[in-house]
C-alpha atoms as a PDB file:
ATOM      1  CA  UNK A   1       0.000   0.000   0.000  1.00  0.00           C
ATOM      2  CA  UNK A   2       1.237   3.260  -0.986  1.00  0.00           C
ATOM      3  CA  UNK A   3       2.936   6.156   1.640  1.00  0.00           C
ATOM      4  CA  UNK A   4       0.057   7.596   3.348  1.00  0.00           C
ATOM      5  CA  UNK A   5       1.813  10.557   4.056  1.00  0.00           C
ATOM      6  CA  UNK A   6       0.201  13.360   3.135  1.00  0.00           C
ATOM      7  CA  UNK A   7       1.034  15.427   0.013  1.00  0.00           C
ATOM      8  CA  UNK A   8       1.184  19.315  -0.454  1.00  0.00           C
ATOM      9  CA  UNK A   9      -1.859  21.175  -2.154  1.00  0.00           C
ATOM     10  CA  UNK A  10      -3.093  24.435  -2.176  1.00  0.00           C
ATOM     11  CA  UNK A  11      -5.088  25.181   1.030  1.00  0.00           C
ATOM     12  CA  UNK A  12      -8.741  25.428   1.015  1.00  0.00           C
ATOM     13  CA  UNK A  13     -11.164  28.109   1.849  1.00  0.00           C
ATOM     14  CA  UNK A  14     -13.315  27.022   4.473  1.00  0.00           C
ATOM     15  CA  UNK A  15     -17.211  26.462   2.856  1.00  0.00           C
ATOM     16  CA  UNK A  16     -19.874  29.181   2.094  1.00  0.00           C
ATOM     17  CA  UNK A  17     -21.906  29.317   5.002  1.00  0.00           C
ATOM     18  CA  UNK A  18     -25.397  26.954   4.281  1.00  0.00           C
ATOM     19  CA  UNK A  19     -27.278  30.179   3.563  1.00  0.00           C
ATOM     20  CA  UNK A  20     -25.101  31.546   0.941  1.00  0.00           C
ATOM     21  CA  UNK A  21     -24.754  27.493  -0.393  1.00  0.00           C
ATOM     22  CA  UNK A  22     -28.867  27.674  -0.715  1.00  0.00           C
ATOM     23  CA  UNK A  23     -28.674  30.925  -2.686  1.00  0.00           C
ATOM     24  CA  UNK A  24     -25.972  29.037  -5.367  1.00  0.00           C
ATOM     25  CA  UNK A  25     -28.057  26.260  -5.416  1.00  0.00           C
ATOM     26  CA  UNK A  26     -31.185  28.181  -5.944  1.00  0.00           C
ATOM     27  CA  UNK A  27     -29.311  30.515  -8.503  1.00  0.00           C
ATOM     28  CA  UNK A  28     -28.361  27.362 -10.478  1.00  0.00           C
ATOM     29  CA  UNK A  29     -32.447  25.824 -10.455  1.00  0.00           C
ATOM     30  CA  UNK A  30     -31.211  22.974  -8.875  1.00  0.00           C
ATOM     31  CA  UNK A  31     -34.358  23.151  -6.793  1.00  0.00           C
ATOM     32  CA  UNK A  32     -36.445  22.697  -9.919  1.00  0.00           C
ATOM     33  CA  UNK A  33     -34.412  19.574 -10.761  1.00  0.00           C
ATOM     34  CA  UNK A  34     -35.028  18.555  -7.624  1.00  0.00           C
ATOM     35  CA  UNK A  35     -38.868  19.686  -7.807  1.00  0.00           C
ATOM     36  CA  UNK A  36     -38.324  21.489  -4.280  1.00  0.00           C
ATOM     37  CA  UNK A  37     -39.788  25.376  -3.638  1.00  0.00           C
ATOM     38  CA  UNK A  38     -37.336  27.822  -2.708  1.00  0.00           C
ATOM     39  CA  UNK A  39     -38.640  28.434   0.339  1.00  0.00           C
ATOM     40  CA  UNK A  40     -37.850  24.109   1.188  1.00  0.00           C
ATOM     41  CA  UNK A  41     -34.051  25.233   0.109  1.00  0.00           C
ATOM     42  CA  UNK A  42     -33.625  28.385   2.326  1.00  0.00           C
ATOM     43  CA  UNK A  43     -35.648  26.988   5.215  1.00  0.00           C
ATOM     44  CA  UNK A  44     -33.475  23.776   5.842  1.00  0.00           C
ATOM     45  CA  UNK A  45     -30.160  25.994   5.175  1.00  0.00           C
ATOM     46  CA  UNK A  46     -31.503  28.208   7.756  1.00  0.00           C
ATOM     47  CA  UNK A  47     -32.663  25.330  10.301  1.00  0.00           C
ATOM     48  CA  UNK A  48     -28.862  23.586   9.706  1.00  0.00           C
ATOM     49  CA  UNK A  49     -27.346  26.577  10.127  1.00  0.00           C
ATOM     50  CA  UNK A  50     -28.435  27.442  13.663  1.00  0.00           C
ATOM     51  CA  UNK A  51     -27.912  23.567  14.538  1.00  0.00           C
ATOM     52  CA  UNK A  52     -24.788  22.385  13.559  1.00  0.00           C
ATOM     53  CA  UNK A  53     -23.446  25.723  12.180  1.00  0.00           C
ATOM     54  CA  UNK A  54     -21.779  24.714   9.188  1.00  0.00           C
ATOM     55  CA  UNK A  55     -21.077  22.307   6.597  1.00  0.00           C
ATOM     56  CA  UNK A  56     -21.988  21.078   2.781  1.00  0.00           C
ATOM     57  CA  UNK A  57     -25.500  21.470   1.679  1.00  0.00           C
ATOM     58  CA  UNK A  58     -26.549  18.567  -1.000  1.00  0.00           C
ATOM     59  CA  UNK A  59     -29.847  17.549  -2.427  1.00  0.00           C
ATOM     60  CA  UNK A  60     -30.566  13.715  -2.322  1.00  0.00           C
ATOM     61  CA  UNK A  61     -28.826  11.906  -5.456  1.00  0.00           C
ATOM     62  CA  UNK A  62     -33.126  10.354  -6.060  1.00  0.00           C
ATOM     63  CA  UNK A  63     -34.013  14.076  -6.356  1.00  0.00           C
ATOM     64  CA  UNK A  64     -31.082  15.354  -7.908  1.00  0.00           C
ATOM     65  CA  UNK A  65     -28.956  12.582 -10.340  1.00  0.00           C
ATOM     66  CA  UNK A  66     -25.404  13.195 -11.561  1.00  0.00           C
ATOM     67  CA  UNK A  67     -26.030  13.774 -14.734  1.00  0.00           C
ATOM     68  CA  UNK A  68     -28.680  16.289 -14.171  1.00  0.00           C
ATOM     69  CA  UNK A  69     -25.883  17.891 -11.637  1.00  0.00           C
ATOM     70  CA  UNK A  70     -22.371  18.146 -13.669  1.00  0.00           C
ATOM     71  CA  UNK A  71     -23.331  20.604 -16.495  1.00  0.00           C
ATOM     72  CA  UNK A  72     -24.002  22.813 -13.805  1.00  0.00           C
ATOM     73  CA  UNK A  73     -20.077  22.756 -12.974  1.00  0.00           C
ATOM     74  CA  UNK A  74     -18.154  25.475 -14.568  1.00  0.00           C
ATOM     75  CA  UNK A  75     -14.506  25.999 -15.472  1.00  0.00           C
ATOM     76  CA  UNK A  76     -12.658  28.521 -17.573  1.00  0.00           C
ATOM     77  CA  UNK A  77     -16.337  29.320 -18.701  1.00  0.00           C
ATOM     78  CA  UNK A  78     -16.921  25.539 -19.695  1.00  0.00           C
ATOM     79  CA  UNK A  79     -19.352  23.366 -18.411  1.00  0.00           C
ATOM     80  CA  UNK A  80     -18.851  20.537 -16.603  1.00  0.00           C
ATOM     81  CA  UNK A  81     -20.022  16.745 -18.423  1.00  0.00           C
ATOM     82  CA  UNK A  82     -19.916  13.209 -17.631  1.00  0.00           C
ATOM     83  CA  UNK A  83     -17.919  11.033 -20.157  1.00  0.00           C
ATOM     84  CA  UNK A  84     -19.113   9.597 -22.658  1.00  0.00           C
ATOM     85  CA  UNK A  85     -18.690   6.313 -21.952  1.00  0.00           C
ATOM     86  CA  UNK A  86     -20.930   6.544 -18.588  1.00  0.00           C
ATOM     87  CA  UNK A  87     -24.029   6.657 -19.693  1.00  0.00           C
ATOM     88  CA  UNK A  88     -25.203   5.013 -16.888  1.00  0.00           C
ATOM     89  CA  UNK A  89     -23.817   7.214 -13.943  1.00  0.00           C
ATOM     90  CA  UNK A  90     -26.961   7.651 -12.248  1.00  0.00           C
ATOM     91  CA  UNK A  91     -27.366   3.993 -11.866  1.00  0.00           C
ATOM     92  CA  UNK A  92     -24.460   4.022  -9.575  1.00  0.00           C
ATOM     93  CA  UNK A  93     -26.020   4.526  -5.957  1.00  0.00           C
ATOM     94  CA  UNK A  94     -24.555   4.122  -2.267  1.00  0.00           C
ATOM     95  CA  UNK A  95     -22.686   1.571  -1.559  1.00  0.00           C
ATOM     96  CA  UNK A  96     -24.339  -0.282   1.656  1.00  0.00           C
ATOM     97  CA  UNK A  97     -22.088   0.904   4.218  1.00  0.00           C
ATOM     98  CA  UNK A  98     -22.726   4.313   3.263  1.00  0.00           C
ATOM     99  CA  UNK A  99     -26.102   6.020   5.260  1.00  0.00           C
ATOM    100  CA  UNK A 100     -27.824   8.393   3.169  1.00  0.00           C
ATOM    101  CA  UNK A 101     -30.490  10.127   5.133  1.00  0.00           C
ATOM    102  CA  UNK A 102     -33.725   9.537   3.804  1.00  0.00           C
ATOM    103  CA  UNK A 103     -34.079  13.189   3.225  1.00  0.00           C
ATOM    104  CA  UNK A 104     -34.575  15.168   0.239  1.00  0.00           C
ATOM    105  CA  UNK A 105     -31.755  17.807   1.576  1.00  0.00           C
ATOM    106  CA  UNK A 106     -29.041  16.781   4.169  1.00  0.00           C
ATOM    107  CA  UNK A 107     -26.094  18.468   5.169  1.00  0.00           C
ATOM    108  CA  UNK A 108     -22.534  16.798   5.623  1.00  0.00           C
ATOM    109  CA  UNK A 109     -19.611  17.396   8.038  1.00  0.00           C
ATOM    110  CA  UNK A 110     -15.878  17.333   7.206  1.00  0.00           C
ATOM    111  CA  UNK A 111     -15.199  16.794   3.750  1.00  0.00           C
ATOM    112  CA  UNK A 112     -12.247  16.513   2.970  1.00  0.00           C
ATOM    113  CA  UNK A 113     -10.554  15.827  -0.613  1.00  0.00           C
ATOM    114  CA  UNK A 114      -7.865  13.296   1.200  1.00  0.00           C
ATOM    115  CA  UNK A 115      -4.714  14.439  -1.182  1.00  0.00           C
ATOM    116  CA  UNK A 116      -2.866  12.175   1.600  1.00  0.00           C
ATOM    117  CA  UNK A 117      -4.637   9.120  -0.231  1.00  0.00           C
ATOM    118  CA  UNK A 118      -3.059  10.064  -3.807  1.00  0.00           C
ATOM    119  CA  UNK A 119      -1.950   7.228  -5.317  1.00  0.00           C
ATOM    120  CA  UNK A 120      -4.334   4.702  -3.262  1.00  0.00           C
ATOM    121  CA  UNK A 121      -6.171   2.733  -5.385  1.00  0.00           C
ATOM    122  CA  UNK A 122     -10.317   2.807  -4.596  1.00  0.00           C
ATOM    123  CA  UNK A 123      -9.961  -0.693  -3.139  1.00  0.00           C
ATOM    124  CA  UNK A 124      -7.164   0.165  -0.482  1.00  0.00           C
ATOM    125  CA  UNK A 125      -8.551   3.564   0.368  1.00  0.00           C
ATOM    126  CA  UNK A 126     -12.338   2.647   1.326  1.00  0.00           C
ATOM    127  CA  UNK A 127     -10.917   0.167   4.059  1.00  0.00           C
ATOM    128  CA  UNK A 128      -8.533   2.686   5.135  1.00  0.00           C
ATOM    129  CA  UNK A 129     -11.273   5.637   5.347  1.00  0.00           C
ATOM    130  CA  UNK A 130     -13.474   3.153   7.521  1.00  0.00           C
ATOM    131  CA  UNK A 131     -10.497   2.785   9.578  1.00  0.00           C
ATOM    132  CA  UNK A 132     -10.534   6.399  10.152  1.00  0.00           C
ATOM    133  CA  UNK A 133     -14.421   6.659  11.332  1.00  0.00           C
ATOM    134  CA  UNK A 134     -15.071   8.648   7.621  1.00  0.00           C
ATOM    135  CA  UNK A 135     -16.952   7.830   5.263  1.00  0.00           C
ATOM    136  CA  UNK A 136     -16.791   8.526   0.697  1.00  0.00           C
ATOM    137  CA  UNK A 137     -18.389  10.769  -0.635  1.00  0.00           C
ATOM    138  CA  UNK A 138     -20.950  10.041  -3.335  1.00  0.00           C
ATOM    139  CA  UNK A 139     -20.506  11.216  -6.569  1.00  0.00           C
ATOM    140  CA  UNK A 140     -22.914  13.559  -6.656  1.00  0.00           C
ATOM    141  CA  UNK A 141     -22.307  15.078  -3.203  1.00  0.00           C
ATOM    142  CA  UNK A 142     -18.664  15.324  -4.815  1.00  0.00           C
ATOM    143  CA  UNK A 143     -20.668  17.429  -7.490  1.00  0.00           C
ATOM    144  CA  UNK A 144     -22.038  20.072  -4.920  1.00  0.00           C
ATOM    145  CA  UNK A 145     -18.842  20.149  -3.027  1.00  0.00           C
ATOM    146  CA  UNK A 146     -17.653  21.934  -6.245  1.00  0.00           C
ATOM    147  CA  UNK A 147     -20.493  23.878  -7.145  1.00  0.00           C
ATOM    148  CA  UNK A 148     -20.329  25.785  -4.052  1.00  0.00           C
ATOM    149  CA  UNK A 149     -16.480  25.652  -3.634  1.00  0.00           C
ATOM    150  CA  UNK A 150     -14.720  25.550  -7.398  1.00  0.00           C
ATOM    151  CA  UNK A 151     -11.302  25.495  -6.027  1.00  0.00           C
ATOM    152  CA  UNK A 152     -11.710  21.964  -4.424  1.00  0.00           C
ATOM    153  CA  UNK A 153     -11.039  20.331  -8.201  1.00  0.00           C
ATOM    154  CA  UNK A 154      -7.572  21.478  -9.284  1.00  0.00           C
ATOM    155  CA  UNK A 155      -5.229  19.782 -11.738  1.00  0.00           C
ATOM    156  CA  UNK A 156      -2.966  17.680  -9.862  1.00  0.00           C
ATOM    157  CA  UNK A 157      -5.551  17.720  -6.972  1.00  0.00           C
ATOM    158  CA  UNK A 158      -8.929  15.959  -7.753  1.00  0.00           C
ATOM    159  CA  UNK A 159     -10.543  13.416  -6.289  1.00  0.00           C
ATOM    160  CA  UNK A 160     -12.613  10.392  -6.209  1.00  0.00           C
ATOM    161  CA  UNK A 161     -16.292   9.840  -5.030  1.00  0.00           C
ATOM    162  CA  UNK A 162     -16.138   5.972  -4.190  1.00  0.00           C
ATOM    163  CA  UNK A 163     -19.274   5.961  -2.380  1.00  0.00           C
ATOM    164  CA  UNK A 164     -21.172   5.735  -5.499  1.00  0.00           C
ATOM    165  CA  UNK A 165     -21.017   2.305  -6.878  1.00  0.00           C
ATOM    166  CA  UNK A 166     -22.938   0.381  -9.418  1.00  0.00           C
ATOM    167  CA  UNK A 167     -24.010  -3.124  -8.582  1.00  0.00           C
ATOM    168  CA  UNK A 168     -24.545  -5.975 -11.619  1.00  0.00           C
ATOM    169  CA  UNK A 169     -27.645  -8.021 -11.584  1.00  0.00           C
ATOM    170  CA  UNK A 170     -26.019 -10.708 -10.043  1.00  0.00           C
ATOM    171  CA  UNK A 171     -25.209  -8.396  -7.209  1.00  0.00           C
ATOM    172  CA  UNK A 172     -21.614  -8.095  -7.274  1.00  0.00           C
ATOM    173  CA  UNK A 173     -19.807  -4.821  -7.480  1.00  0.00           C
ATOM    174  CA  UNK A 174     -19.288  -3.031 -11.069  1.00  0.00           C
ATOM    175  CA  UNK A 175     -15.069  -2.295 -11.010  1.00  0.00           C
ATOM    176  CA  UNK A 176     -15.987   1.151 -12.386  1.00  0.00           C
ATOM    177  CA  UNK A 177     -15.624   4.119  -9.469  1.00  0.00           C
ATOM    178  CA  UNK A 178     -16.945   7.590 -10.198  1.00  0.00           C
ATOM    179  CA  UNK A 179     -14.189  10.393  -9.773  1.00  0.00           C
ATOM    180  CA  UNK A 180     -14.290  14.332 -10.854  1.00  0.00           C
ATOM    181  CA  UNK A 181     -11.390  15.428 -12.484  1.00  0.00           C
ATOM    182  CA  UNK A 182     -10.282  18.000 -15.310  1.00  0.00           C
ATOM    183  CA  UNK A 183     -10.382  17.377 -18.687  1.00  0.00           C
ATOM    184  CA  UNK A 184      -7.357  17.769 -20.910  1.00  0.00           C
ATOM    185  CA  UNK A 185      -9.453  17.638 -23.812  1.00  0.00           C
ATOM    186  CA  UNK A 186      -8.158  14.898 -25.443  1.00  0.00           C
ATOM    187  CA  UNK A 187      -9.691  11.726 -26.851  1.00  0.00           C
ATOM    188  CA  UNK A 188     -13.516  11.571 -26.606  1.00  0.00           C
ATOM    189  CA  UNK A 189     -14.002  14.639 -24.686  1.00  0.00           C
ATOM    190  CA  UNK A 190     -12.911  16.649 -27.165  1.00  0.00           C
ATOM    191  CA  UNK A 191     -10.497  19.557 -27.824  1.00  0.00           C
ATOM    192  CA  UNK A 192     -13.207  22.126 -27.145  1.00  0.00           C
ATOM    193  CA  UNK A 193     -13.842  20.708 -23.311  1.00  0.00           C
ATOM    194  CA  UNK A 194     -10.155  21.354 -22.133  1.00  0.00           C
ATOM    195  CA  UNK A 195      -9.970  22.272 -18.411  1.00  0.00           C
ATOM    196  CA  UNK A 196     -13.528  21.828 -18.383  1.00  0.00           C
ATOM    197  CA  UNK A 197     -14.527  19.808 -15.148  1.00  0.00           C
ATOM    198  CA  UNK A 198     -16.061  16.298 -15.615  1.00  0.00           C
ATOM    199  CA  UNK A 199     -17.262  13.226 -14.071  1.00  0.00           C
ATOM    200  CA  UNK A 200     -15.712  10.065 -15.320  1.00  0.00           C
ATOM    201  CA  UNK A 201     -14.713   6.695 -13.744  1.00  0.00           C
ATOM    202  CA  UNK A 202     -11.749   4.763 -12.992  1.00  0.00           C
ATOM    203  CA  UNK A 203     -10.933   0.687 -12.140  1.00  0.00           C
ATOM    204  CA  UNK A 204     -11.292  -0.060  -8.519  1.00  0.00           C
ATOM    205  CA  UNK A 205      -7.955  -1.514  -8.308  1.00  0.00           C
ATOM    206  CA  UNK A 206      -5.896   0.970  -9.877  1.00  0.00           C
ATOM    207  CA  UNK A 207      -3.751   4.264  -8.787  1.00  0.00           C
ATOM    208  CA  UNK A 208      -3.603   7.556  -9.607  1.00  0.00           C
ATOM    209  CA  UNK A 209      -1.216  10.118  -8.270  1.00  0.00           C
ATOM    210  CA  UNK A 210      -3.723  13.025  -9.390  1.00  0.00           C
ATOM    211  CA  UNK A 211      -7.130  11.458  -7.461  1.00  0.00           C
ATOM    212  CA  UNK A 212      -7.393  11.088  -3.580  1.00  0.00           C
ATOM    213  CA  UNK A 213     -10.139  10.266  -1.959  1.00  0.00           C
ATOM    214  CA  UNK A 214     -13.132  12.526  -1.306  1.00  0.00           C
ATOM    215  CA  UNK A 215     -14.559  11.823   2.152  1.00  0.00           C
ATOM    216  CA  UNK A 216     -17.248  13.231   5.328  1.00  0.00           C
ATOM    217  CA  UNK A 217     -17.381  12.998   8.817  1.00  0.00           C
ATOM    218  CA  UNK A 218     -20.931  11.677   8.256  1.00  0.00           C
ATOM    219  CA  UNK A 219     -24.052  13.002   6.843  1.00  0.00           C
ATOM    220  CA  UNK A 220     -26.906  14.816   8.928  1.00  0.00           C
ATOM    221  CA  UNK A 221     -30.232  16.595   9.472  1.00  0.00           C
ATOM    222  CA  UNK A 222     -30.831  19.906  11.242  1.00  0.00           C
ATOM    223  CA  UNK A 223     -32.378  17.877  14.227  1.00  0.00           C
ATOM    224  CA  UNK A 224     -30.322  14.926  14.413  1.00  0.00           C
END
């Protein structure tokens, strides 16, 4: 297993506060993909905000899918996209161990893009994160982590959301694992989507110096 020592990256800003996330979100009409009022938005930022202070607003994945989610992402002026050969990202859901709050909003504590785990490959790193009482994020929550703070996807420094995973029909895992990263605009993604941020996949037993691990503390409601 690779050095878990942890690597050097450009610092992050600490997160919006959930007031100013609902605004972006409600800017964006993710509400309306998510078929929620404005009022629903600003009411649970508001109740989360004066219980647990802080943190990362996200919409359910049921009401709010990846691919409804990523050309909302913007870089250099260019929207975000999922590859092309993932037509089925919103089929990948939670993996078991992860709790999702039966919620259509939720909040989450802690993320963290876990540079340290650069070079891990998805199948080392998910033990490892357990290990450390946190928990991956899912793809999409990796999605709003962005929207509200761009700066958490940098070249040399994206990450993986391994708590998305897509399950065959005989039950077993899928070895694809979602990851946001930016394009270089080369093969299918196409000269004209250089540095333009997009969800793609990569084999759960493979490395990648440029992808840790994106991970929470643990997901949560205003009264929980």
């Amino acid at each position: 297993m690779p050095d878990p020592t942890p690597v050097t990256s450009t610092a992050l800003p600490a997160l919006p506060p959930l007031s100013a996330q609902a605004e972006t979100l409600l800017a964006l009409e993710v509400h309306k993909i998510a078929d929620l009022s404005a009022d629903e938005i600003r009411d649970f930022a508001e109740a989360a905000e004066t219980g647990a202070g802080g943190g990362l607003l996200a919409v359910h994945p049921d009401r709010a899918p990846a691919s409804a989610l990523a050309p909302l992402l913007r870089r250099d002026d260019k929207p975000g996209f999922v590859v092309v050969d993932m037509p089925d990202v919103d089929l990948f859901t939670p993996l078991d161990t992860v709790a999702v709050p039966d919620a259509p909003l939720y909040v989450l504590g802690g993320v963290d893009r876990g540079d340290h785990m650069a070079n891990w490959s998805p199948d080392e790193a998910l033990p490892a994160l357990t290990a450390q009482g946190r928990t991956p994020l899912l793809l999409t929550e990796g999605i709003h982590w962005v929207l509200q703070q761009p700066a958490a996807l940098e070249r040399n420094h994206c990450f993986m959301t391994i708590g998305s995973r897509l399950r065959k029909a005989g039950g077993a895992l899928d070895a694809r694992t979602p990851a946001l990263w930016i394009s270089n605009g080369t093969g299918r993604d196409g000269r004209e989507r250089r540095n333009a941020p997009k969800a793609g996949w990569c084999w759960a037993g493979n490395r990648h110096t440029w992808l840790g691990f994106g991970s929470t503390t643990g997901r949560h409601l205003p009264d929980a």
